[in-house]
Protein backbone atom coordinates (compact mmCIF):
# COMPACT_ATOMS: atom_id res chain seq x y z
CA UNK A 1 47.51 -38.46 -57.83
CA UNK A 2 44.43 -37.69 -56.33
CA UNK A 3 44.48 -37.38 -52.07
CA UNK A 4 44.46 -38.66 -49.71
CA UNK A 5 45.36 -41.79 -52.05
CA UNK A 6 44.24 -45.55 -51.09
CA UNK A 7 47.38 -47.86 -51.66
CA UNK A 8 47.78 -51.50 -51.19
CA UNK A 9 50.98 -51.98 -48.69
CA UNK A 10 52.61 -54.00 -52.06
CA UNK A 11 52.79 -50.30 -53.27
CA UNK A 12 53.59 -48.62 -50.42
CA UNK A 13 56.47 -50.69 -49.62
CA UNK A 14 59.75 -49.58 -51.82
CA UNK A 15 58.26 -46.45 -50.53
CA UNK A 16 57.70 -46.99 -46.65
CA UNK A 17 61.31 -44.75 -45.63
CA UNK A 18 59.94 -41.78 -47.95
CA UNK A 19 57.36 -40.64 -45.66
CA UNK A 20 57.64 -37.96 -43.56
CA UNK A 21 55.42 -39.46 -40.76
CA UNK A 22 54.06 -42.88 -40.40
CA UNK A 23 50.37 -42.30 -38.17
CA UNK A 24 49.31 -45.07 -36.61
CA UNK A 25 45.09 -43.98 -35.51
CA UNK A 26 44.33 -47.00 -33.96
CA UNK A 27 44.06 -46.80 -29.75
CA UNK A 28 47.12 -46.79 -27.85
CA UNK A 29 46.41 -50.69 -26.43
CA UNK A 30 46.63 -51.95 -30.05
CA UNK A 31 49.68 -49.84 -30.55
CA UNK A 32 51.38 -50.96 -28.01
CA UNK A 33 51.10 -54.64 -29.20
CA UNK A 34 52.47 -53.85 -32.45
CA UNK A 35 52.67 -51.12 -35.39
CA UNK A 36 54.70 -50.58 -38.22
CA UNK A 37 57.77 -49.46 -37.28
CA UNK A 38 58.60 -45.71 -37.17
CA UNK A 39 54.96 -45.24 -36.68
CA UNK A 40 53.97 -42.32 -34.40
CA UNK A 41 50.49 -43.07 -32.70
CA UNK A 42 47.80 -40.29 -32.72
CA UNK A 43 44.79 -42.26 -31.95
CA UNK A 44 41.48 -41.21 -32.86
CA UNK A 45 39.67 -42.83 -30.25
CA UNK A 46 41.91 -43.52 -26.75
CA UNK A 47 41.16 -47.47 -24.99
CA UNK A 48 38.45 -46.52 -23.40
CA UNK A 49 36.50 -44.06 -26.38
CA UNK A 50 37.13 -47.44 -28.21
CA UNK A 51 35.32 -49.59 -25.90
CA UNK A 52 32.65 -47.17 -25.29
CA UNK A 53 31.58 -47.04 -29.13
CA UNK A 54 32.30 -50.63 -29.58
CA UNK A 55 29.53 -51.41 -26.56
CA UNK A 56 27.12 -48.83 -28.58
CA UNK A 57 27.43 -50.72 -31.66
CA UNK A 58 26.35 -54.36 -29.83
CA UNK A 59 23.85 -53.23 -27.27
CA UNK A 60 21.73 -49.69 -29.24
CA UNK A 61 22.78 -49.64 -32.63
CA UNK A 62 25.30 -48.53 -35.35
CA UNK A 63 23.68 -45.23 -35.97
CA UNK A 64 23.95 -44.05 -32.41
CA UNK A 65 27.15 -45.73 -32.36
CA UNK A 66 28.29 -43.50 -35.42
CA UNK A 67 26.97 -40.20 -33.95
CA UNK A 68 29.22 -40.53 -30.65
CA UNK A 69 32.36 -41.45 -32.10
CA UNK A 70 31.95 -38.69 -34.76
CA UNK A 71 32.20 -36.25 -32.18
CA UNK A 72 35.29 -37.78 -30.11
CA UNK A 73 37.33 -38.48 -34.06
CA UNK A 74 36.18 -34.28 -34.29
CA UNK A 75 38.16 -33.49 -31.14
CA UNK A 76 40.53 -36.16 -30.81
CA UNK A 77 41.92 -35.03 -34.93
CA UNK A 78 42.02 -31.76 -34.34
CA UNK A 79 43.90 -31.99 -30.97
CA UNK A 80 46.33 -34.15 -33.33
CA UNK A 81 46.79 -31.25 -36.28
CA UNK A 82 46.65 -28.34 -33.83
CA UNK A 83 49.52 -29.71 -31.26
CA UNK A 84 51.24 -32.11 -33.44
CA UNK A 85 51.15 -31.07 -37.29
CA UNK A 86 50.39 -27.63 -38.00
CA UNK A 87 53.91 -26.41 -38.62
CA UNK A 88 54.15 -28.89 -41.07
CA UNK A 89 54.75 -27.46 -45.14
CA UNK A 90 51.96 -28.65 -48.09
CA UNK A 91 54.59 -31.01 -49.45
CA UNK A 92 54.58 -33.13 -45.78
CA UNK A 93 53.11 -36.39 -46.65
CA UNK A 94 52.33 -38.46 -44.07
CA UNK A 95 51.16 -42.18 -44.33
CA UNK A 96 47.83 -43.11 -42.15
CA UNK A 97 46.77 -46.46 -41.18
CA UNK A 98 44.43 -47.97 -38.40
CA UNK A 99 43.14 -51.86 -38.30
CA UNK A 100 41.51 -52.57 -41.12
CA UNK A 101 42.11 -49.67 -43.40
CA UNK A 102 38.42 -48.14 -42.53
CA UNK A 103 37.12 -45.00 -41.01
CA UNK A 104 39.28 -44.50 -38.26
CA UNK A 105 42.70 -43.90 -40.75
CA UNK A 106 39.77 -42.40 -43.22
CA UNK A 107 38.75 -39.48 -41.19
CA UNK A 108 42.02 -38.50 -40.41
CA UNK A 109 43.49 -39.24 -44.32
CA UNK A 110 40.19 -36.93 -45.33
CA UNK A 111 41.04 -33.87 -43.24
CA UNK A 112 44.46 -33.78 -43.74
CA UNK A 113 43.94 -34.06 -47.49
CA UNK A 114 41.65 -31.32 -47.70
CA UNK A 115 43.84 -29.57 -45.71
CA UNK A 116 46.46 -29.96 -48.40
CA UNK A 117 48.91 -32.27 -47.50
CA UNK A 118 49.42 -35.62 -49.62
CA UNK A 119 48.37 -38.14 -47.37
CA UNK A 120 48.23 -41.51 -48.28
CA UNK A 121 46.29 -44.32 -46.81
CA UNK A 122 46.66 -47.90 -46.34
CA UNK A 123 44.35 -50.07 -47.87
CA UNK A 124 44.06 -52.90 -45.48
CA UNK A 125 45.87 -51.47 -42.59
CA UNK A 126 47.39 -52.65 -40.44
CA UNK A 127 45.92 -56.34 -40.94
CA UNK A 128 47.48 -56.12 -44.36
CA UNK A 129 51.02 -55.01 -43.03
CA UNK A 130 50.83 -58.04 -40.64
CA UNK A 131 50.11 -60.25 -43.04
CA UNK A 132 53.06 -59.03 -44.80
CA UNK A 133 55.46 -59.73 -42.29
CA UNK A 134 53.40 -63.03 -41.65
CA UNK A 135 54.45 -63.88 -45.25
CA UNK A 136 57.43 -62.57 -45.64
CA UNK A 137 60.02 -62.53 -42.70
CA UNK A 138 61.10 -66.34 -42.88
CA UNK A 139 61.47 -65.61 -46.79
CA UNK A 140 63.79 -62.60 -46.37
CA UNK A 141 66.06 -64.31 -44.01
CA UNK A 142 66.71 -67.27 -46.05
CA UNK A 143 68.49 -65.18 -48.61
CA UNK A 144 71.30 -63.87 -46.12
CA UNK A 145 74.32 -66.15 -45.26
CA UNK A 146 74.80 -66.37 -41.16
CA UNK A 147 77.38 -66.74 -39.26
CA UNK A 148 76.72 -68.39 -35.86
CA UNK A 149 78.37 -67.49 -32.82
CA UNK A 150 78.11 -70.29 -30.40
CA UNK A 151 79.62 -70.93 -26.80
CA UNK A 152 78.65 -71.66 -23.63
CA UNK A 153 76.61 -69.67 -21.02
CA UNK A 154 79.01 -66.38 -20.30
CA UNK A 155 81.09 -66.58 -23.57
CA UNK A 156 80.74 -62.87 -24.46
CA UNK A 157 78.91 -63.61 -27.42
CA UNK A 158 76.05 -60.71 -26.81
CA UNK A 159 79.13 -58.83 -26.25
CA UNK A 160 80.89 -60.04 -28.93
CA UNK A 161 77.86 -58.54 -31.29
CA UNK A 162 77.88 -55.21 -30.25
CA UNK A 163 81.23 -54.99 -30.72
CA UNK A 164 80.92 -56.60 -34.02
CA UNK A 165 77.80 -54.39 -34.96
CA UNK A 166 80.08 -51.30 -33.87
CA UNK A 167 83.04 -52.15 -36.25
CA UNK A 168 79.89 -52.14 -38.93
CA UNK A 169 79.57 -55.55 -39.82
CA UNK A 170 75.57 -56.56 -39.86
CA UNK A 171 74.28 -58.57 -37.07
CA UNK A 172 71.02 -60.14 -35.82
CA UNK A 173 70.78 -59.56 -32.27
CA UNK A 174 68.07 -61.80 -31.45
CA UNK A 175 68.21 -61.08 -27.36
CA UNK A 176 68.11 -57.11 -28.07
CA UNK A 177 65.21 -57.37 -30.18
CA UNK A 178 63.02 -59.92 -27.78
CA UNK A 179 64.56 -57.89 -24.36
CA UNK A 180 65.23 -60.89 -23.23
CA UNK A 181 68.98 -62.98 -22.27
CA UNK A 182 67.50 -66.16 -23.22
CA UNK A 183 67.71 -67.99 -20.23
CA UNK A 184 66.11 -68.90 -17.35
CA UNK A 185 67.35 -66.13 -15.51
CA UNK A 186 67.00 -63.81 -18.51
CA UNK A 187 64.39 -61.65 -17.69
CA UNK A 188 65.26 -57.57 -17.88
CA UNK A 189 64.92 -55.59 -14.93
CA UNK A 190 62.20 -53.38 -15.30
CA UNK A 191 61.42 -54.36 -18.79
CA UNK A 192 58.27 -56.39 -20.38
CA UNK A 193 59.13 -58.32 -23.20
CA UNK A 194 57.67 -57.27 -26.83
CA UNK A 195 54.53 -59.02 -28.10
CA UNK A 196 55.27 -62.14 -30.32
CA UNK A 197 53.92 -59.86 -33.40
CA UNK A 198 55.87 -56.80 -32.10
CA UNK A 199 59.01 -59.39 -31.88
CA UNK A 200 58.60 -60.01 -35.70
CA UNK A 201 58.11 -56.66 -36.90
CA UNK A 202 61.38 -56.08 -34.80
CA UNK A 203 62.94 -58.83 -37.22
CA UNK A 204 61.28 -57.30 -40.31
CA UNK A 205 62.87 -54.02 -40.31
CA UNK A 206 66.32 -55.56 -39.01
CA UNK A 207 66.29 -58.22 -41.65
CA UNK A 208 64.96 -55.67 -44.77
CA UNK A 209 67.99 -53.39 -44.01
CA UNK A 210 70.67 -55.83 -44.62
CA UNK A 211 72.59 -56.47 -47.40
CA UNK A 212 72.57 -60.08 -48.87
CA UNK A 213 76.43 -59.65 -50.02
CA UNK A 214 77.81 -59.37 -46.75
CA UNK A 215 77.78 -62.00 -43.44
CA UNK A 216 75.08 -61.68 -41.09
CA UNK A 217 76.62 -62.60 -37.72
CA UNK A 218 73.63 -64.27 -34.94
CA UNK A 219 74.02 -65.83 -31.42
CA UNK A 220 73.01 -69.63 -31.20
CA UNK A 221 69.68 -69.53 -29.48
CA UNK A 222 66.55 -71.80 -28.64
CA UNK A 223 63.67 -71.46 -30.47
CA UNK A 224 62.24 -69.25 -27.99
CA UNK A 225 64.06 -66.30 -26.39
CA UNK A 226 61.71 -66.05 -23.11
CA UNK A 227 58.20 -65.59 -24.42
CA UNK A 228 58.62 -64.71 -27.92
CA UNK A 229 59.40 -67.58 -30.65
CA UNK A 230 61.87 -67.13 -33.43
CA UNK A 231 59.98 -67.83 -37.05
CA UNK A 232 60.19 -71.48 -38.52
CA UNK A 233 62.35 -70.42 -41.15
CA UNK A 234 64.79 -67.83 -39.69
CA UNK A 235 65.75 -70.52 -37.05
CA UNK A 236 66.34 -73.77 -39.45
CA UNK A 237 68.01 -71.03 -41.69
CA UNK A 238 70.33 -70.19 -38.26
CA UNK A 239 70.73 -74.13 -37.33
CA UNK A 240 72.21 -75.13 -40.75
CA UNK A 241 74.85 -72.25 -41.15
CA UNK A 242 78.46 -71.96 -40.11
CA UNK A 243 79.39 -71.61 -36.34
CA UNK A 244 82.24 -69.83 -34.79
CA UNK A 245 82.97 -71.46 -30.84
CA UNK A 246 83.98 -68.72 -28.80
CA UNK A 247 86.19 -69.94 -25.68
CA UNK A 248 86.84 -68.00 -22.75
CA UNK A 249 88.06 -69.15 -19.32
CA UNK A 250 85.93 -69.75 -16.39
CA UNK A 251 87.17 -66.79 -14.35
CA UNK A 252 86.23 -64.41 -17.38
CA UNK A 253 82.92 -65.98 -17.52
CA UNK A 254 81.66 -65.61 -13.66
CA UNK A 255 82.89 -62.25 -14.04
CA UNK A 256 81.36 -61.42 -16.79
CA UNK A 257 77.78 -62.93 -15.59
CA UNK A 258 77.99 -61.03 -12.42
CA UNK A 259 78.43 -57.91 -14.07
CA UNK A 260 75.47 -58.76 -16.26
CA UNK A 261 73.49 -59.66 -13.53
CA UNK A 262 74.18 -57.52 -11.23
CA UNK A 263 70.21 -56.50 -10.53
CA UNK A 264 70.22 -60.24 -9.15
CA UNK A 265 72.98 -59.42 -6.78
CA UNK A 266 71.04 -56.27 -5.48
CA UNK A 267 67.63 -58.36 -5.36
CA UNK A 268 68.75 -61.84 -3.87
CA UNK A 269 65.07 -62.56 -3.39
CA UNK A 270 64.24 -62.10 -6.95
CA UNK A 271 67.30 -64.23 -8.23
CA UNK A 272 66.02 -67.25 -5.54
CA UNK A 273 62.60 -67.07 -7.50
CA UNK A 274 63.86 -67.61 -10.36
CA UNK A 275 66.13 -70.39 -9.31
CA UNK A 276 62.78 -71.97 -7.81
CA UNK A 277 62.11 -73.02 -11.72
CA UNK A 278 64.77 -75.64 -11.90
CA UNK A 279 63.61 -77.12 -8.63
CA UNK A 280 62.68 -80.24 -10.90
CA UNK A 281 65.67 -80.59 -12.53
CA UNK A 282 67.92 -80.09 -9.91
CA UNK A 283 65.63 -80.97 -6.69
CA UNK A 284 64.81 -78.79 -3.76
CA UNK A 285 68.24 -79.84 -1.49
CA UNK A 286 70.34 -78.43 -4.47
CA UNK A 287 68.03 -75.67 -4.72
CA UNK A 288 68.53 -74.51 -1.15
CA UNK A 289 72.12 -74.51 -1.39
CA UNK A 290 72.10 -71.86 -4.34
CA UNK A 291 69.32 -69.89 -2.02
CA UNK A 292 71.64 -69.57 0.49
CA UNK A 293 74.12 -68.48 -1.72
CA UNK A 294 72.36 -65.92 -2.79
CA UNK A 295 71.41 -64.16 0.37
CA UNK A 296 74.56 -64.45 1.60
CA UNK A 297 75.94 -62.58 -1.35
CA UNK A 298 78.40 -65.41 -2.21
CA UNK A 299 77.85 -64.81 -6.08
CA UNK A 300 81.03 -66.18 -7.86
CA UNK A 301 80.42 -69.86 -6.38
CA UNK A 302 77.09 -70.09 -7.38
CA UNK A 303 77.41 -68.60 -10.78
CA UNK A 304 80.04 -71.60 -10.89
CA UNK A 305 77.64 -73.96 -10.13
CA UNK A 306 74.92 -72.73 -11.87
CA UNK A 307 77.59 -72.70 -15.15
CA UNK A 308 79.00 -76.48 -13.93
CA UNK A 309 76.31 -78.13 -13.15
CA UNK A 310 73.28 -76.79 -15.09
CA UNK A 311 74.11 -74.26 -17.64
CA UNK A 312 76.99 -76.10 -19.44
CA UNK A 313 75.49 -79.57 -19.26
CA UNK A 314 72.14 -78.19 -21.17
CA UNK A 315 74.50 -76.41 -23.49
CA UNK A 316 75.90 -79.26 -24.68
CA UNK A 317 73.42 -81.33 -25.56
CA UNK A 318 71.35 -78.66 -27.07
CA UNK A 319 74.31 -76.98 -29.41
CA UNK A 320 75.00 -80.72 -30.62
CA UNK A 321 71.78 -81.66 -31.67
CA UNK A 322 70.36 -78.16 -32.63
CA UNK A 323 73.64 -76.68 -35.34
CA UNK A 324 74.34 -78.87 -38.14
CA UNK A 325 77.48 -77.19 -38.71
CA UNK A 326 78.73 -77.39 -34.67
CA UNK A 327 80.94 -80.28 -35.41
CA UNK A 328 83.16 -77.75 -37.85
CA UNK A 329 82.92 -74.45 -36.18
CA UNK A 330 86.06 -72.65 -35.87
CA UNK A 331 87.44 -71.73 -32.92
CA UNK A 332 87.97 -68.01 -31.40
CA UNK A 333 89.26 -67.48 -27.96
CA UNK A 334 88.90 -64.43 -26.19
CA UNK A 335 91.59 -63.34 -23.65
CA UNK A 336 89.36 -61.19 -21.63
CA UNK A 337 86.07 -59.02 -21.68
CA UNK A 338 87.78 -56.09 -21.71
CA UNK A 339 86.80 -53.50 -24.74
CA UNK A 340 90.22 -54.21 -26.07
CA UNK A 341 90.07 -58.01 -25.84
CA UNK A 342 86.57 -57.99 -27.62
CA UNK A 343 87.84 -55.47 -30.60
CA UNK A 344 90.91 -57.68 -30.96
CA UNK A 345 88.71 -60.59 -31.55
CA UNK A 346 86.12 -59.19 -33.28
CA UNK A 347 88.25 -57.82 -36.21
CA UNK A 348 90.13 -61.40 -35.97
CA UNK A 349 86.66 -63.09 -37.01
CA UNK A 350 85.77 -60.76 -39.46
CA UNK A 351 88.81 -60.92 -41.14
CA UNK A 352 88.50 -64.77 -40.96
CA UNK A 353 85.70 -65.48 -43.18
């Protein structure tokens, strides 16, 4: 094969986990949105090289354009090779892509191939890897058989799937992938959610690594876990399987939401502004009581009347009409959130199915 080599992604897929590096050129904004994943990003033009040339092309011209990003793709590769890849051996064989396939993932494809290493390059970049996942995602997950995991607000099931995904059974961690709890209150301390498109690539790779003989275990969730939506497919796929109800008494539940909130605890006025979003369902006199539970660090009766009065209620009316299969789900109970509690149960649902 002659390098570097110009491969449609249909090729370069039952090939993707060969490569020794994945190079993402593009700037690191449009990395940061979303990149194939594994991809390392060694941009050839930074945010603001980008926008520079980009305003040369619109308001002089594309020759002058072309002359001033030649010189910053000349530095800004070989600061690349010369800190990043020049222990590398001749057989190293990197995959480059930027948006479209062009000249940014070109120059650097050129260089390195001339160099001597086999570098490939995707034809269509990263548009055509989107579209990929656009395509495909909903499609893979249809041919894996899931196992829900339903229960109300502070059930353990999160917990529950790490535990499960420990003892090496293959789960779907929807909240893990989107950084998010799926609630109101579910927003990570200190973390930004993924972009919807980085959200999905997220589900590609998990989804692509599974094997379609064995249970795939999910949580029951909305079709949006905070900002990012779950694809059309994947969730009608999740609302018509089999559900497991976990149980697990009130008194395991506060606990367990305290200790997952705990950044709530240390930031009362952060947990009251989020509280200020169900102001219309639960009016501002209801509202005020919670406040002042809050601030005056009263935290198991409020997370019992957050879980009694809103959290449960919303529960179940959404589990009811949302999981086709609610009305058969078998039962697990958990006798604590302990490690040893969740083990015990875990190994008593896999061996159940």
């Amino acid at each position: 094969m002659k390098y570097p080599a110009l491969l449609p992604f249909a090729e370069i897929l039952p090939v993707l986990d060969k490569f020794d590096a994945i190079i993402d050129v593009r700037s690191p904004a449009e990395f940061a949105e979303d990149h194939i994943p594994g991809a390392i990003n060694c941009p050839v033009l930074n945010n603001e090289e980008r926008h520079r040339i980009g305003t040369l092309y619109k308001q002089v011209n594309a020759f002058e354009a072309k002359k001033a990003g030649a010189l910053l793709v000349a530095k800004n590769i070989a600061h690349h090779i010369e800190t990043l890849f020049l222990d590398k051996p001749r057989e190293w064989a990197p995959l480059i892509y930027c948006w479209r396939g062009g000249n940014r993932s070109g120059a650097l494809a050129h260089i390195m191939a001339k160099i001597g290493w086999p570098a490939v390059q995707l034809d269509g970049g990263y548009k055509e890897y989107r579209r990929h996942v656009n395509a495909t995602v909903g499609k893979i997950a249809a041919q894996y058989s899931f196992q829900v995991l339903c229960g109300t607000t502070g059930s353990a099931k999160s917990r529950l799937l790490q535990v499960l995904a420990q003892q090496g059974a293959q789960v779907l961690d929807l909240e893990k992938l989107a950084e998010h709890r799926g609630s109101v209150l579910g927003n990570l301390p200190l973390q930004q959610q993924p972009s919807q498109k980085m959200f999905e690539s997220r589900l590609w790779q998990t989804l692509r690594d599974f094997d379609p003989a064995q249970i795939v275990f999910v949580e029951s969730e909305s079709r949006k876990v905070g900002n990012v939506r779950i694809p059309e497919l994947l969730i009608e796929k999740m609302r018509s399987s089999p559900c497991t109800a976990l149980q697990l008494s009130q008194e395991n539940r506060i606990k367990l939401l305290i200790e997952d909130y705990a950044h709530f605890i240390a930031s009362p006025e952060a947990l009251n502004a989020q509280l200020d979003c169900l102001v219309g369902l639960h009016g501002k006199e209801k509202i005020a009581q919670w406040h002042q539970h809050a601030l005056s660090g009263n935290m198991e009766p409020l997370v019992a009347e957050l879980l009694t009065e809103h959290y449960d209620p919303a529960y179940k009316r959404s589990i009811q009409r949302n999981f086709n299969q609610y009305d058969q789900a078998q039962l697990l109970e958990l006798t604590g959130i302990d490690m040893e509690s969740l083990e015990s149960a875990a190994r008593q649902l896999s061996a159940s199915l």
